[in-house]
PDB file of N, CA and C in Angstrom:
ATOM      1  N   UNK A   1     -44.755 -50.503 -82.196  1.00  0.00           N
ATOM      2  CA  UNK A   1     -45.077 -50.105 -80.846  1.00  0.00           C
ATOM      3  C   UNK A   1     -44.469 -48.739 -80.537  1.00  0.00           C
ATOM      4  N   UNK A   2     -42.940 -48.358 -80.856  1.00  0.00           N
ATOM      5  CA  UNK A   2     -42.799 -47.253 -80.631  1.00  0.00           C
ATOM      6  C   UNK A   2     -43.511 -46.190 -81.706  1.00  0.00           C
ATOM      7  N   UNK A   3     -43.636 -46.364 -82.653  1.00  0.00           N
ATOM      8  CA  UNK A   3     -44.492 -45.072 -83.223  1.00  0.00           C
ATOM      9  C   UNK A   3     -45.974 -44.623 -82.604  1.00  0.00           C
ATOM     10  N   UNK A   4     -46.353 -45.957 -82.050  1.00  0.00           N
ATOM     11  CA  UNK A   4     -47.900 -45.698 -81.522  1.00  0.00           C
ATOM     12  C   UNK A   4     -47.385 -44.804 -80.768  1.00  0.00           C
ATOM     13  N   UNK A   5     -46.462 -45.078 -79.130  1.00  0.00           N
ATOM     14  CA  UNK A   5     -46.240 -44.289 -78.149  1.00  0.00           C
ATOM     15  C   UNK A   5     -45.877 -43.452 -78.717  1.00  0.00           C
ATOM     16  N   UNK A   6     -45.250 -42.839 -79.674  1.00  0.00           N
ATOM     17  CA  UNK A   6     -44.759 -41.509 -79.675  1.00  0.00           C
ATOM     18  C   UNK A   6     -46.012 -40.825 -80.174  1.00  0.00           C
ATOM     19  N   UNK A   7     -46.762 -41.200 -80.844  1.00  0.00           N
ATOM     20  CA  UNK A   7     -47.724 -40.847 -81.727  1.00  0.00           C
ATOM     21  C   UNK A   7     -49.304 -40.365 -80.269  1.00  0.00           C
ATOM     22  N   UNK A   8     -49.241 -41.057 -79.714  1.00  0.00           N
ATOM     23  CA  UNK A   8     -50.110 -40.628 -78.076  1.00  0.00           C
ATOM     24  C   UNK A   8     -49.831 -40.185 -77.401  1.00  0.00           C
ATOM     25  N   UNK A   9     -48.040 -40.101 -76.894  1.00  0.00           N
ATOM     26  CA  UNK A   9     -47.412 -39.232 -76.112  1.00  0.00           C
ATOM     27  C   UNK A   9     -47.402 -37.609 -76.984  1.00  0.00           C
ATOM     28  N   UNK A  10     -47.207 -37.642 -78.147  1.00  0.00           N
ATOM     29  CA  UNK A  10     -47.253 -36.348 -78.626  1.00  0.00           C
ATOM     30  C   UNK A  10     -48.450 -35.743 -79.052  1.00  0.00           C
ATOM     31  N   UNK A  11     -49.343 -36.192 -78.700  1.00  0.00           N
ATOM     32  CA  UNK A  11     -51.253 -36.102 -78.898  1.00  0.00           C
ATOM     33  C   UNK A  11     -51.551 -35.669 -77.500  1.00  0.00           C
ATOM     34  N   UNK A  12     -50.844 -36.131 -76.649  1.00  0.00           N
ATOM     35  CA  UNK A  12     -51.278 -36.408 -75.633  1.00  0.00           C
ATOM     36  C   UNK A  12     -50.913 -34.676 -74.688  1.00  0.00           C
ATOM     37  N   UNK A  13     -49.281 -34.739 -74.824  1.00  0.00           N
ATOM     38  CA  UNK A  13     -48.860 -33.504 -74.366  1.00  0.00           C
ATOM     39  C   UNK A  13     -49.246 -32.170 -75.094  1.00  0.00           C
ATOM     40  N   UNK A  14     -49.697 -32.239 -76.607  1.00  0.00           N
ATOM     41  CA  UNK A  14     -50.564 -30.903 -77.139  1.00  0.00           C
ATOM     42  C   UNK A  14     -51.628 -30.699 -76.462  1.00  0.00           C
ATOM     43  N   UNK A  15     -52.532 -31.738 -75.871  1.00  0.00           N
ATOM     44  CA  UNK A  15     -53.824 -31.626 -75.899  1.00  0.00           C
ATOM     45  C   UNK A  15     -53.365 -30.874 -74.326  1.00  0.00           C
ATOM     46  N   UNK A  16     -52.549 -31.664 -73.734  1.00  0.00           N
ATOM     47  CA  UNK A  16     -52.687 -30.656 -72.259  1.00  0.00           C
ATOM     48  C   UNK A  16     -52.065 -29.626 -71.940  1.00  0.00           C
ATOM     49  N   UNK A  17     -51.223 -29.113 -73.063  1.00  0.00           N
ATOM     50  CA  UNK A  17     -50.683 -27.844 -73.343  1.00  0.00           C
ATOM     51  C   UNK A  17     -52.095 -26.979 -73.738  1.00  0.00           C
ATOM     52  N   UNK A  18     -53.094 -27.435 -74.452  1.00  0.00           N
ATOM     53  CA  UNK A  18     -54.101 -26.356 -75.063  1.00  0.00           C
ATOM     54  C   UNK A  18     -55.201 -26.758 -73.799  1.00  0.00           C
ATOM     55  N   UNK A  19     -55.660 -27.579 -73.117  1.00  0.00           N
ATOM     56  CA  UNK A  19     -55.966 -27.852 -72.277  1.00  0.00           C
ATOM     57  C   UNK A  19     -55.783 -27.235 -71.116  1.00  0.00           C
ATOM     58  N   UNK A  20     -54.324 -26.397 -70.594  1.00  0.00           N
ATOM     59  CA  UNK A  20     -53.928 -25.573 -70.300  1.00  0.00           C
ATOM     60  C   UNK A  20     -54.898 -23.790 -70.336  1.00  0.00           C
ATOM     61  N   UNK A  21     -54.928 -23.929 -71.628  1.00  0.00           N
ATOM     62  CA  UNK A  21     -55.681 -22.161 -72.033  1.00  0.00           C
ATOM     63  C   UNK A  21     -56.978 -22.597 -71.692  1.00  0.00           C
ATOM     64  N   UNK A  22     -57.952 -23.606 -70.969  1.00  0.00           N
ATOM     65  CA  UNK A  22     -58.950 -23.764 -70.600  1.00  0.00           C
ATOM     66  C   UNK A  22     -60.043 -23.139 -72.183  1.00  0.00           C
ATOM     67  N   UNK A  23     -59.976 -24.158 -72.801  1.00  0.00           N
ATOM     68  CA  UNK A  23     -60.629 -24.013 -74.115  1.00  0.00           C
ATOM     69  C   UNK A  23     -62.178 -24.561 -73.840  1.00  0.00           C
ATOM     70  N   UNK A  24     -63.500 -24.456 -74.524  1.00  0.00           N
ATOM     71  CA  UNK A  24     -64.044 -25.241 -74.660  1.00  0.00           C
ATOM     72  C   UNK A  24     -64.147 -26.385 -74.959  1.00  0.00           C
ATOM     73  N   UNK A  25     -65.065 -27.718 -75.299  1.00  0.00           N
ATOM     74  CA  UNK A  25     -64.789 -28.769 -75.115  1.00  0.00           C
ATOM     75  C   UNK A  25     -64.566 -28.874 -76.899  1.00  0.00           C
ATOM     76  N   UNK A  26     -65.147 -28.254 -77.553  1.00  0.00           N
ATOM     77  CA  UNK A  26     -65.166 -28.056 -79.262  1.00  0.00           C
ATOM     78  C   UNK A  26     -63.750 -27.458 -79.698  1.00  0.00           C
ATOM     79  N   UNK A  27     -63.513 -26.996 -78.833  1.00  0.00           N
ATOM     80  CA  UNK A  27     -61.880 -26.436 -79.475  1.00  0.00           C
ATOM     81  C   UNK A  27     -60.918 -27.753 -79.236  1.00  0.00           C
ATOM     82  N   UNK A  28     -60.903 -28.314 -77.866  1.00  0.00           N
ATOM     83  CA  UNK A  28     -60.106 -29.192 -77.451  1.00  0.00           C
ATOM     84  C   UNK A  28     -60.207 -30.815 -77.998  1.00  0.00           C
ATOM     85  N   UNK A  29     -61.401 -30.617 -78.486  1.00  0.00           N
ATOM     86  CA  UNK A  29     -61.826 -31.958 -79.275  1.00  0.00           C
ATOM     87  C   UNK A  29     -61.382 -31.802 -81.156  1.00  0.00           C
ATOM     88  N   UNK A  30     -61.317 -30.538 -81.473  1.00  0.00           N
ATOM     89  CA  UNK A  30     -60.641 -30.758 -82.955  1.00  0.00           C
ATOM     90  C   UNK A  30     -59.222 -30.432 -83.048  1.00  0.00           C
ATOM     91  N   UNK A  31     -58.801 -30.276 -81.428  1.00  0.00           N
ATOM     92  CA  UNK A  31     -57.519 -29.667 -81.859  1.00  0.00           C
ATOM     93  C   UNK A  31     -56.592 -31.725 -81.500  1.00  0.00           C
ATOM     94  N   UNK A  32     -57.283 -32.451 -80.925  1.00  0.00           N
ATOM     95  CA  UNK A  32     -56.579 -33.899 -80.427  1.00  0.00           C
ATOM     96  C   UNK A  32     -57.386 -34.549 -82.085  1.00  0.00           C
ATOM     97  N   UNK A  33     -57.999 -34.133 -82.606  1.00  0.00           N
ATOM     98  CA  UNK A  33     -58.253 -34.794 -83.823  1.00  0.00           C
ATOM     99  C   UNK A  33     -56.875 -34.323 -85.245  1.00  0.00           C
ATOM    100  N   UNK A  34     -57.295 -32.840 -84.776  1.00  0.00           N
ATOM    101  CA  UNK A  34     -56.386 -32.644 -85.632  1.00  0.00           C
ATOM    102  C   UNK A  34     -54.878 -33.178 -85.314  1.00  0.00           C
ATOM    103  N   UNK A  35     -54.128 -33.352 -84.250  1.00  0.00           N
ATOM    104  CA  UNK A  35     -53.185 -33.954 -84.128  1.00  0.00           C
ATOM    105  C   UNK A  35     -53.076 -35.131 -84.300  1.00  0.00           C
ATOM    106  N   UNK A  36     -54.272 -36.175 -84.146  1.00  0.00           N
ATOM    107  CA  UNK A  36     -53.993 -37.591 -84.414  1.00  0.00           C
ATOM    108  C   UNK A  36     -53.785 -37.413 -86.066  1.00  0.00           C
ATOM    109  N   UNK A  37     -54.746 -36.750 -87.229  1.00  0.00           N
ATOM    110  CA  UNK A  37     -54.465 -37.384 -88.322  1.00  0.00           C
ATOM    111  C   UNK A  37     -53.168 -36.373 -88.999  1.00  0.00           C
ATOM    112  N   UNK A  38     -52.907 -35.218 -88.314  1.00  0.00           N
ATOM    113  CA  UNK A  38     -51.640 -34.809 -88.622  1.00  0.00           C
ATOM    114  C   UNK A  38     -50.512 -35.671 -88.483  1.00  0.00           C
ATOM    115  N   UNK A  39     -50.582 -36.639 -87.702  1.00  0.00           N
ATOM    116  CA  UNK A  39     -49.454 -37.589 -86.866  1.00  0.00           C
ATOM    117  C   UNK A  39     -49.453 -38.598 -87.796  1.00  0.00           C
ATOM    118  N   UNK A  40     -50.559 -39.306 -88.407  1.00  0.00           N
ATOM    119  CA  UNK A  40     -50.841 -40.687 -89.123  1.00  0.00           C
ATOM    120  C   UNK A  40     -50.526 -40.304 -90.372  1.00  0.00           C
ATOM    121  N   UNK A  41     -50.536 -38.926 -91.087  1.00  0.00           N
ATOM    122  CA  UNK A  41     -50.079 -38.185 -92.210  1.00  0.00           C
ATOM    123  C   UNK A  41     -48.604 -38.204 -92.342  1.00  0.00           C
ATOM    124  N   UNK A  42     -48.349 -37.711 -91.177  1.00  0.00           N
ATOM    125  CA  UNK A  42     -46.435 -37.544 -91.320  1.00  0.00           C
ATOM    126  C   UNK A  42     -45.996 -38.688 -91.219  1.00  0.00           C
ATOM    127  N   UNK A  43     -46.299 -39.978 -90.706  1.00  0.00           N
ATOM    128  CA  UNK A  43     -45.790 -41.144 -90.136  1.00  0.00           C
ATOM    129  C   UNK A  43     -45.637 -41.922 -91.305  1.00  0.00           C
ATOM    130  N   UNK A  44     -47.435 -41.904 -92.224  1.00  0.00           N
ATOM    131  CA  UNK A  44     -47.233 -42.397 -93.368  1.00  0.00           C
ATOM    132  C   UNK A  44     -46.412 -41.705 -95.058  1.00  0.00           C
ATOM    133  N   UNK A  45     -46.409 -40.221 -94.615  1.00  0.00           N
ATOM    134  CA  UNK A  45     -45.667 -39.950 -96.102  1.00  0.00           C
ATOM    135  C   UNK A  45     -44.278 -40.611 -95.686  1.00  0.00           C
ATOM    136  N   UNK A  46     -43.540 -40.500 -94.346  1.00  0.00           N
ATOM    137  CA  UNK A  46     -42.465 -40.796 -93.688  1.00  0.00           C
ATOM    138  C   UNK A  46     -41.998 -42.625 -94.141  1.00  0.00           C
ATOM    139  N   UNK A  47     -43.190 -43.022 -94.271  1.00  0.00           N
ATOM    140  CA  UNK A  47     -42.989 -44.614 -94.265  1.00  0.00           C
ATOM    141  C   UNK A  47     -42.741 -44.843 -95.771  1.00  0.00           C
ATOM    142  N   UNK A  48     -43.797 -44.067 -96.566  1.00  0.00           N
ATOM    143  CA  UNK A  48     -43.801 -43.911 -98.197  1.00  0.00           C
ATOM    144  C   UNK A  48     -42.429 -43.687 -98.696  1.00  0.00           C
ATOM    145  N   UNK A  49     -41.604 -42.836 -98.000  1.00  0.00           N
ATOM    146  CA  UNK A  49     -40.474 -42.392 -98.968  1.00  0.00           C
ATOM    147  C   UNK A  49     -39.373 -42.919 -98.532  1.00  0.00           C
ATOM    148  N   UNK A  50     -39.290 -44.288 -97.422  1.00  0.00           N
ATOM    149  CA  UNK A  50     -38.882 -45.077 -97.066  1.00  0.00           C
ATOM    150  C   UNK A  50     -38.698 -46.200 -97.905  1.00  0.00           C
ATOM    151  N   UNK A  51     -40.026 -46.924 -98.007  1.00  0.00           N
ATOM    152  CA  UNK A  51     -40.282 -47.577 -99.108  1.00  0.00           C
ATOM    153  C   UNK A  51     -39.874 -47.471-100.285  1.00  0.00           C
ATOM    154  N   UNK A  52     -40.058 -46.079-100.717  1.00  0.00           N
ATOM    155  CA  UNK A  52     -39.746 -45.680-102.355  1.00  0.00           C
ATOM    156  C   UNK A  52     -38.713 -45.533-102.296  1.00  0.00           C
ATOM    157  N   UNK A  53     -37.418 -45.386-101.460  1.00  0.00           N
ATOM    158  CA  UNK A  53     -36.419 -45.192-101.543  1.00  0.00           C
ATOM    159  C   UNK A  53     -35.254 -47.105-101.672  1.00  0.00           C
ATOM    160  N   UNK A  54     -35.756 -47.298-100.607  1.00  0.00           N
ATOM    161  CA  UNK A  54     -35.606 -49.138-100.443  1.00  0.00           C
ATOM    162  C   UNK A  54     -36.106 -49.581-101.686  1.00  0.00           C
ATOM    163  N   UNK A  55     -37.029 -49.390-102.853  1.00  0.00           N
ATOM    164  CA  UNK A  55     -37.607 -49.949-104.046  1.00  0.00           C
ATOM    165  C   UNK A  55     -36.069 -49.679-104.861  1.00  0.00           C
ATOM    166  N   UNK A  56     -36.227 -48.143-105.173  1.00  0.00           N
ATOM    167  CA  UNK A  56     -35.497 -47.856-105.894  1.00  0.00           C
ATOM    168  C   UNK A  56     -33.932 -48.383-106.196  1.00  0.00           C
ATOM    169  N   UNK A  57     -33.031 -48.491-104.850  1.00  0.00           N
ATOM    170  CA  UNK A  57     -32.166 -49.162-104.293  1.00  0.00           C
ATOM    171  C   UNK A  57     -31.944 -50.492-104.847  1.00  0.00           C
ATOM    172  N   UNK A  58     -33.220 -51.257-104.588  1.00  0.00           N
ATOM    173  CA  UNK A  58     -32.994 -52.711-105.183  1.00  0.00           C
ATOM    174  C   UNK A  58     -32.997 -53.176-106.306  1.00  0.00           C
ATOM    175  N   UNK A  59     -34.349 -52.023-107.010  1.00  0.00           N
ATOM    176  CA  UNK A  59     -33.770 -52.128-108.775  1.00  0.00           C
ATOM    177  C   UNK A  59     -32.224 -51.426-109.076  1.00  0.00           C
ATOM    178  N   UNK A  60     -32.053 -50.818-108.938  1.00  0.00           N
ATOM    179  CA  UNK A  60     -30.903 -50.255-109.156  1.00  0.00           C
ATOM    180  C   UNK A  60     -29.777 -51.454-109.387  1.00  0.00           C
ATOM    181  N   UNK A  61     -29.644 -52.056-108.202  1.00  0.00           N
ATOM    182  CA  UNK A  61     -29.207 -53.069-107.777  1.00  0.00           C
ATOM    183  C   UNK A  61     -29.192 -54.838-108.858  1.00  0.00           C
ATOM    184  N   UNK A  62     -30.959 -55.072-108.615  1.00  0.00           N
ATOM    185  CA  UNK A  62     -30.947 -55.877-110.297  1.00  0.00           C
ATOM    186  C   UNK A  62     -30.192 -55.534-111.256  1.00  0.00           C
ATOM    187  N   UNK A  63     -30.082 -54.442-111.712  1.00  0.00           N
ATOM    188  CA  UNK A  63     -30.073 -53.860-113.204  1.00  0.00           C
ATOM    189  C   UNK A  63     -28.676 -54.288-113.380  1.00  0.00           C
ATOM    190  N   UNK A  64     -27.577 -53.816-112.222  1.00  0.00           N
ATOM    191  CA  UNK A  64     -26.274 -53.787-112.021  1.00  0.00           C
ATOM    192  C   UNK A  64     -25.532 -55.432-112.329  1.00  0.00           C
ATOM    193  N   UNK A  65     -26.370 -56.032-111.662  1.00  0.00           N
ATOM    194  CA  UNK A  65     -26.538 -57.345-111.472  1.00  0.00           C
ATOM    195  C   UNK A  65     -26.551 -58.668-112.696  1.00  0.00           C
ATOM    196  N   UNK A  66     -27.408 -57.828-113.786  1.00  0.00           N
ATOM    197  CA  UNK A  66     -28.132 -58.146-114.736  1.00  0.00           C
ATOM    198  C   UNK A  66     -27.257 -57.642-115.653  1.00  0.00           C
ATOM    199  N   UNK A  67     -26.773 -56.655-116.162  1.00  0.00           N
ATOM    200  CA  UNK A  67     -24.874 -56.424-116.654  1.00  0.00           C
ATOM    201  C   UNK A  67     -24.382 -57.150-116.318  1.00  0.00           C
ATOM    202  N   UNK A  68     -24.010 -57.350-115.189  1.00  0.00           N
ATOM    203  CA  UNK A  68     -22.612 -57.997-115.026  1.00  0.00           C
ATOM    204  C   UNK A  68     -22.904 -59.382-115.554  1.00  0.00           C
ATOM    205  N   UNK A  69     -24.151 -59.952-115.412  1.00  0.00           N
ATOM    206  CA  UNK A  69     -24.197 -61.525-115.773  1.00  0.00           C
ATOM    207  C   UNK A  69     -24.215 -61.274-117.285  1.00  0.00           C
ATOM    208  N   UNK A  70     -24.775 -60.564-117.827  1.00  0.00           N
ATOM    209  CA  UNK A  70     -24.443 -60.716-119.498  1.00  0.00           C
ATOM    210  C   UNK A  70     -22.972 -60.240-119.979  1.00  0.00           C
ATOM    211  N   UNK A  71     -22.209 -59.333-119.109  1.00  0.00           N
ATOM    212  CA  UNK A  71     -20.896 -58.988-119.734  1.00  0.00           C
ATOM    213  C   UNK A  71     -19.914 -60.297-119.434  1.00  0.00           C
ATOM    214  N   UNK A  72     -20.079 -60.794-117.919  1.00  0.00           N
ATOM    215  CA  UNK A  72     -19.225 -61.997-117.673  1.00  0.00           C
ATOM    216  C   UNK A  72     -19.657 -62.926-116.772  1.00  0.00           C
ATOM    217  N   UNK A  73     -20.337 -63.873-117.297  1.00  0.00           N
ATOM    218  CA  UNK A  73     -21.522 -64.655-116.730  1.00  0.00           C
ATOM    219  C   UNK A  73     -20.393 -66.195-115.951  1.00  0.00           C
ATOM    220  N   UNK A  74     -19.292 -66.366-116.455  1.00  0.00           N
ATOM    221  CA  UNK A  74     -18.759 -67.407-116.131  1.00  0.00           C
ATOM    222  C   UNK A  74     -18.068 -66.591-114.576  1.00  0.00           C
ATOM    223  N   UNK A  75     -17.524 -65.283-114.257  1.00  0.00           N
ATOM    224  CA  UNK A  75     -17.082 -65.059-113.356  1.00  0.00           C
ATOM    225  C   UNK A  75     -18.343 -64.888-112.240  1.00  0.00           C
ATOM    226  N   UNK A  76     -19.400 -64.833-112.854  1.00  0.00           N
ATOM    227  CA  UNK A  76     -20.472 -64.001-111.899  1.00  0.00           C
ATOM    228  C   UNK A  76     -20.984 -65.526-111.208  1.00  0.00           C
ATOM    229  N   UNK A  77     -20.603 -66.608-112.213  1.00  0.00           N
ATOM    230  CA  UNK A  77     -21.027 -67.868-111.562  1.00  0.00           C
ATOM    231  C   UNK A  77     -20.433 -68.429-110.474  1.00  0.00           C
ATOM    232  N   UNK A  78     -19.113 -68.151-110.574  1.00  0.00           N
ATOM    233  CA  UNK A  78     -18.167 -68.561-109.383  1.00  0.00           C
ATOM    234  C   UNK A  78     -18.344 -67.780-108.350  1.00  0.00           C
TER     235      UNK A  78
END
């Protein structure tokens, strides 16, 4: 929910900033397009390297995990 709002509030205030310079209706219509998929672009590489970062983390994590039970499996049990 908050990314939507930020994502319409900041669509929202470009468009009436250029809206402002009294554009035609063709300028003002690719410039709120171009901001929506500029917005859904950054949001998702933003979410991607989130993800890929949280992936990475948890293997990391197995691997560590996965040593320790083969070097000392009776302490790792307790």
């Amino acid at each position: 929910v908050l990314g939507a709002n930020d994502g319409l509030i900041s669509t929202a205030s470009l468009l009436t900033g250029v809206a402002a310079a009294a554009p035609d209706f063709q300028t003002l219509l690719l410039t709120g397009v171009s901001a929506l998929i500029g917005g859904a672009v950054s949001m998702a590489a933003g979410e991607y390297v989130s993800v890929s970062s949280q992936s990475d983390t948890e293997k990391a994590d197995l691997r560590k995990e996965r040593c320790e039970l083969e070097a000392n499996p009776a302490a790792e049990l307790e």
